[in-house]
N, C-alpha and C. Protein backbone atom coordinates (compact mmCIF):
# COMPACT_ATOMS: atom_id res chain seq x y z
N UNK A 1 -123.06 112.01 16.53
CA UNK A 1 -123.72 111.82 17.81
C UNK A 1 -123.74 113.13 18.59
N UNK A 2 -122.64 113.70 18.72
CA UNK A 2 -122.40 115.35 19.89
C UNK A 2 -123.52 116.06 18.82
N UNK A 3 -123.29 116.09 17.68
CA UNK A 3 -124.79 117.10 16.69
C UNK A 3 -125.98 116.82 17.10
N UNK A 4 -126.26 115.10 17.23
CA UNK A 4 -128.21 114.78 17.68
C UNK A 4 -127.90 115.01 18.77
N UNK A 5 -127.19 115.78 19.93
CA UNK A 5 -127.22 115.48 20.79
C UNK A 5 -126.93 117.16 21.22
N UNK A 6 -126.52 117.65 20.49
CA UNK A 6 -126.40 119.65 20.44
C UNK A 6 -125.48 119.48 21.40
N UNK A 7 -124.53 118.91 22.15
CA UNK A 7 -123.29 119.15 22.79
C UNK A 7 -121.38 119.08 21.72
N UNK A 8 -120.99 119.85 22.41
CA UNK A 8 -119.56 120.27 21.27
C UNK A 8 -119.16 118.99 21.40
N UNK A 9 -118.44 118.41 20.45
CA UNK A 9 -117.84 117.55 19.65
C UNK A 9 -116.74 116.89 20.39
N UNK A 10 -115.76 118.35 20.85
CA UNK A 10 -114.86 118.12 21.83
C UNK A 10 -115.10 117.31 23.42
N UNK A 11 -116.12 117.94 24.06
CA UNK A 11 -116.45 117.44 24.72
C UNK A 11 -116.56 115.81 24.68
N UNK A 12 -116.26 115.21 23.64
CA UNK A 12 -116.74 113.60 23.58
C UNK A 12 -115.19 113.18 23.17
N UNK A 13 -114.75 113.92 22.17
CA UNK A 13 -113.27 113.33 21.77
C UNK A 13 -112.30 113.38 22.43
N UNK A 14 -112.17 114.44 23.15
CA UNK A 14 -111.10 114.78 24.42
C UNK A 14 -111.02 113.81 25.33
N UNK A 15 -111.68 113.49 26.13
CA UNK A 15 -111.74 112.18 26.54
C UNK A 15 -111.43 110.60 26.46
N UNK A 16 -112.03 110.66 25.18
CA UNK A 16 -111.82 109.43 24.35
C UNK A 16 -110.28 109.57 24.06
N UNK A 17 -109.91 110.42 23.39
CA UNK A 17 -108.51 110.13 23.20
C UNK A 17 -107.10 109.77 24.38
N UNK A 18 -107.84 110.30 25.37
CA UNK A 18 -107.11 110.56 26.43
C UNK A 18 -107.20 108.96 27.43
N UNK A 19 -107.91 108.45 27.26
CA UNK A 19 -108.29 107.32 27.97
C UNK A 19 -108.04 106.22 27.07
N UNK A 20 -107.46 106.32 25.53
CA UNK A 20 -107.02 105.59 24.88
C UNK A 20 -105.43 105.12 25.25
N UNK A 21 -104.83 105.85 25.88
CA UNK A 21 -103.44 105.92 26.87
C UNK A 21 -103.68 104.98 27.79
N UNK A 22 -104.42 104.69 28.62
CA UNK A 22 -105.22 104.46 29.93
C UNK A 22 -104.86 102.54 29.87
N UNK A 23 -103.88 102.37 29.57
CA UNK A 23 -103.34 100.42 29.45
C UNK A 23 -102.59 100.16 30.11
N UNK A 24 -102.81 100.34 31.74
CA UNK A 24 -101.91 99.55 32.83
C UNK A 24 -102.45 98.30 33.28
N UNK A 25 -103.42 97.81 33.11
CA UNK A 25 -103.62 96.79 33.42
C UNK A 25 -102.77 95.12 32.87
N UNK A 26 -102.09 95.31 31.90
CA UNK A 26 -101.72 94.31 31.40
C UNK A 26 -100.48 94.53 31.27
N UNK A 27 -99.70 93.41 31.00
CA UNK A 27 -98.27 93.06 30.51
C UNK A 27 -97.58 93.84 29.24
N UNK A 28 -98.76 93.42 28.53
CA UNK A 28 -98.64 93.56 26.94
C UNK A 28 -98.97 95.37 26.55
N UNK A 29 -99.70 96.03 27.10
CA UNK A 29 -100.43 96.97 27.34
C UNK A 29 -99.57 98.31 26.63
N UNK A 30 -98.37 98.16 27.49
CA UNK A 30 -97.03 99.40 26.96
C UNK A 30 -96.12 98.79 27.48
N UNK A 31 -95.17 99.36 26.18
CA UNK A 31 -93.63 98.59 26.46
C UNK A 31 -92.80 98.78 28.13
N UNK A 32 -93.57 99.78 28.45
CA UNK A 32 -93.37 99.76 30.22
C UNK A 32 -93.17 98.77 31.18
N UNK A 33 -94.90 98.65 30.74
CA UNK A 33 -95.38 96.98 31.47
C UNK A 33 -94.85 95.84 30.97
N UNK A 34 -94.43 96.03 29.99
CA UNK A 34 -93.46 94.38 29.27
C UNK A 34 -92.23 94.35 29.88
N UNK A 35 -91.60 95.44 30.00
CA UNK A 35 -90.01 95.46 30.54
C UNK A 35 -90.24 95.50 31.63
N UNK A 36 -91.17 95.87 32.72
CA UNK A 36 -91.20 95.33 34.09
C UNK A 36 -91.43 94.40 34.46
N UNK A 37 -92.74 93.41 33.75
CA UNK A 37 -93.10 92.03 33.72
C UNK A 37 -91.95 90.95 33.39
N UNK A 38 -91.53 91.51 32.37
CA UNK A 38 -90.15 90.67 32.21
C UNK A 38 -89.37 90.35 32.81
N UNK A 39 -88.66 91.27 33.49
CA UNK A 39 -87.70 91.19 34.64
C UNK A 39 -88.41 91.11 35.98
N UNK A 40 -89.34 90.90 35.84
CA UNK A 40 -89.68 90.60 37.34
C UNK A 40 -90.29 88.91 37.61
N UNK A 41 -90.67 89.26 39.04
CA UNK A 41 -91.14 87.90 39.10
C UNK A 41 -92.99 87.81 39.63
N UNK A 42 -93.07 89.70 38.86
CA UNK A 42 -94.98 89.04 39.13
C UNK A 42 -95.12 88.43 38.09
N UNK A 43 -96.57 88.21 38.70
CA UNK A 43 -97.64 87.49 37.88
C UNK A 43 -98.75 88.41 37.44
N UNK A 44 -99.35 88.11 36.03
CA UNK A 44 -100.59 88.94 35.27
C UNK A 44 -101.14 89.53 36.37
N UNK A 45 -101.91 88.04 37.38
CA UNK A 45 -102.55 88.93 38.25
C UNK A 45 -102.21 89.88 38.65
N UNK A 46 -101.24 90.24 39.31
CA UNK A 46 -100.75 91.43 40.19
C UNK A 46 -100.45 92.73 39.36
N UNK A 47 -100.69 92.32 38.10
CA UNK A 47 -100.64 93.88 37.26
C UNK A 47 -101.36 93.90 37.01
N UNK A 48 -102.42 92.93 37.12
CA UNK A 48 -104.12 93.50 36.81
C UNK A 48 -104.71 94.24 38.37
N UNK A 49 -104.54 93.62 39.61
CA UNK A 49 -104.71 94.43 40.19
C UNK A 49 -104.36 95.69 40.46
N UNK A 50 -103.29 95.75 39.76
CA UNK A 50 -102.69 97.57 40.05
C UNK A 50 -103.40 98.02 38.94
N UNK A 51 -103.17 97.43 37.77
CA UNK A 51 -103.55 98.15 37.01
C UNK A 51 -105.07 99.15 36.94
N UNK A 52 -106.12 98.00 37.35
CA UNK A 52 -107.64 98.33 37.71
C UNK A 52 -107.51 99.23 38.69
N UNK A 53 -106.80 99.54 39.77
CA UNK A 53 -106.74 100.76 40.77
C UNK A 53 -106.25 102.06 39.85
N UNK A 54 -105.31 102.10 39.04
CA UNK A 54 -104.52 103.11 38.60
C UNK A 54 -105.49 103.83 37.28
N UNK A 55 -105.87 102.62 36.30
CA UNK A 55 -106.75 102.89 35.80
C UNK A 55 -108.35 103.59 36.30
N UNK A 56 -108.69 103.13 37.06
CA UNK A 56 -109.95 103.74 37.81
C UNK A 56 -109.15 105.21 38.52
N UNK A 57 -108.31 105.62 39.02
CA UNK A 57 -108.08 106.59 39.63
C UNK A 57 -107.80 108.06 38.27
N UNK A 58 -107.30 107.24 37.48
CA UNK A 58 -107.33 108.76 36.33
C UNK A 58 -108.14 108.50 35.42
N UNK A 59 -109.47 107.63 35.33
CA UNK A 59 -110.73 107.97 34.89
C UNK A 59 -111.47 108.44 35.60
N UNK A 60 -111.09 108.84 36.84
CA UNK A 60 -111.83 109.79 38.07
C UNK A 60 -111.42 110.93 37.83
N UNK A 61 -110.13 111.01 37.35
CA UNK A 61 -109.31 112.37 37.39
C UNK A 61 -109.82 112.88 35.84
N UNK A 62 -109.92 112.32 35.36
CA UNK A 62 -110.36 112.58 33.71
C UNK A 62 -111.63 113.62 33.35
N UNK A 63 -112.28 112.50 34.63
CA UNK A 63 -113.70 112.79 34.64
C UNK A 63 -114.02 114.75 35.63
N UNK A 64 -112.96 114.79 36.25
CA UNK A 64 -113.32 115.85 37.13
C UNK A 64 -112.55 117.15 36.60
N UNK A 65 -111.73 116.39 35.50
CA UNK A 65 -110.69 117.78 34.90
C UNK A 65 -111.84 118.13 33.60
N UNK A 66 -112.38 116.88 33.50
CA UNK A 66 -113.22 117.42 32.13
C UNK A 66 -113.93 118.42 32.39
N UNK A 67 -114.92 117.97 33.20
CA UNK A 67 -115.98 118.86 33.63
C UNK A 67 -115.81 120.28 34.52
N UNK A 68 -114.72 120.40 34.82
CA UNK A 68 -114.19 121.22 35.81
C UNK A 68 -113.29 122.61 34.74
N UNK A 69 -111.95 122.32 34.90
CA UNK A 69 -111.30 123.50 34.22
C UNK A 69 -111.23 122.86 32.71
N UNK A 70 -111.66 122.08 31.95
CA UNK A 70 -111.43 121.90 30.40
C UNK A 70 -113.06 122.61 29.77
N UNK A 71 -114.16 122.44 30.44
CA UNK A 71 -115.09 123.62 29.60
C UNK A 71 -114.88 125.16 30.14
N UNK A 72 -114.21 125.61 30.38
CA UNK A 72 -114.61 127.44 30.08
C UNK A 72 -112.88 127.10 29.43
N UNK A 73 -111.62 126.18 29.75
CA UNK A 73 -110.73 126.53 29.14
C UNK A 73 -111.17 126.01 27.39
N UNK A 74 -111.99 125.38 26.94
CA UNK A 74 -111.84 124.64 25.48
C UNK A 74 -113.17 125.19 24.88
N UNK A 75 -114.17 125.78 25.80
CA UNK A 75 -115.66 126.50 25.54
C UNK A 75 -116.44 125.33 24.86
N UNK A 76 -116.44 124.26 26.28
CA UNK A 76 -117.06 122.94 25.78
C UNK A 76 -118.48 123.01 26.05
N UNK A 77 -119.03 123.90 26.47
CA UNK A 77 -120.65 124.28 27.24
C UNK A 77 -121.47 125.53 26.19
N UNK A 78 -120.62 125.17 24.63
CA UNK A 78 -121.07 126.09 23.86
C UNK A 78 -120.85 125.33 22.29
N UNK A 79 -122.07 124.86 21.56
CA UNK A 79 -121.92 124.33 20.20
C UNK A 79 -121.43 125.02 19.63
N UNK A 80 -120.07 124.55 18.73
CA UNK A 80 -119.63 125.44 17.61
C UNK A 80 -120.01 125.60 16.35
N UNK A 81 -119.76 126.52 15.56
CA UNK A 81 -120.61 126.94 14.20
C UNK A 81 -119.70 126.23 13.56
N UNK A 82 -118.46 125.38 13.83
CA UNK A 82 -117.78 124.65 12.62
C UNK A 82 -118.65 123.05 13.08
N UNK A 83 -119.16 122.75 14.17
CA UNK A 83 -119.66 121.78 14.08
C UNK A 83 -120.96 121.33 13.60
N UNK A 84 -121.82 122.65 12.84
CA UNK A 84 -123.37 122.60 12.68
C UNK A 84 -123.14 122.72 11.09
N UNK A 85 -121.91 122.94 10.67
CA UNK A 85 -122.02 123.48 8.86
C UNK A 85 -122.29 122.54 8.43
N UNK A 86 -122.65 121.13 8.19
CA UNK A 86 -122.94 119.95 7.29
C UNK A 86 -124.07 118.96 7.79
N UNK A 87 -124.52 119.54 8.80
CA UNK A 87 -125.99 119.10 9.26
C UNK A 87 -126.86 119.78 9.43
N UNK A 88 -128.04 119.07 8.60
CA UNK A 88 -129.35 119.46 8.84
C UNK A 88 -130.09 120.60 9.52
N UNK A 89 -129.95 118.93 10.75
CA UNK A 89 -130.56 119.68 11.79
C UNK A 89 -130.05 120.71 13.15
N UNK A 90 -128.79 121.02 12.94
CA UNK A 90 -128.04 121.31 13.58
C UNK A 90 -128.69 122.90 14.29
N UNK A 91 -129.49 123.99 13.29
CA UNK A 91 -129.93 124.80 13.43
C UNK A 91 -130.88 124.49 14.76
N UNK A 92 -131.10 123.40 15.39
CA UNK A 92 -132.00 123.17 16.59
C UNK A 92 -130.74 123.41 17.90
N UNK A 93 -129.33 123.28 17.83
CA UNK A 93 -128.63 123.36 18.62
C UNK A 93 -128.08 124.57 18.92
N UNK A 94 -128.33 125.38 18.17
CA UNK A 94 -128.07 127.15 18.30
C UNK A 94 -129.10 127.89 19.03
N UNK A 95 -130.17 126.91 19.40
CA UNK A 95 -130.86 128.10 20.16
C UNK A 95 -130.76 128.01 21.71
């Protein structure tokens, strides 16, 4: 997809991986949230509401580190020549 699309690779995975962490909303989510749920006396709801705030606040933060200091630090605003060697059409993303 980042190849039909001539943007670096990184730019899409960095993210993704990073927001794969991103499970406060639930009980079950990380052993965090189980050992607090446990011993406590909320309810789902109330860790879904935190969770949906906490979650939305560092997919904001995600979103502004990406675009901000992670392309000139990772040279995400530039296709790499290891990402064009096994496609085609990739020679359309070098110019």
């Amino acid at each position: 997809m980042a190849v039909t699309m001539c943007i670096n690779p990184i730019y899409l995975t960095l993210p993704a991986g990073i927001v794969c962490s991103y499970a406060f909303a639930l009980p079950v989510a990380t052993a965090p949230n189980a050992i607090v749920f446990g011993h406590s006396s909320m309810k789902t709801t109330d860790m879904m509401k935190a969770g949906f705030v906490m979650n939305l606040i560092c997919v904001i933060t995600l979103s502004i580190s990406i675009n901000s200091y992670a392309v000139p630090l990772f040279g995400l605003n530039e296709f790499p020549d290891w990402a064009a060697a096994k496609h085609p059409n990739a020679s359309l993303c070098s110019a």
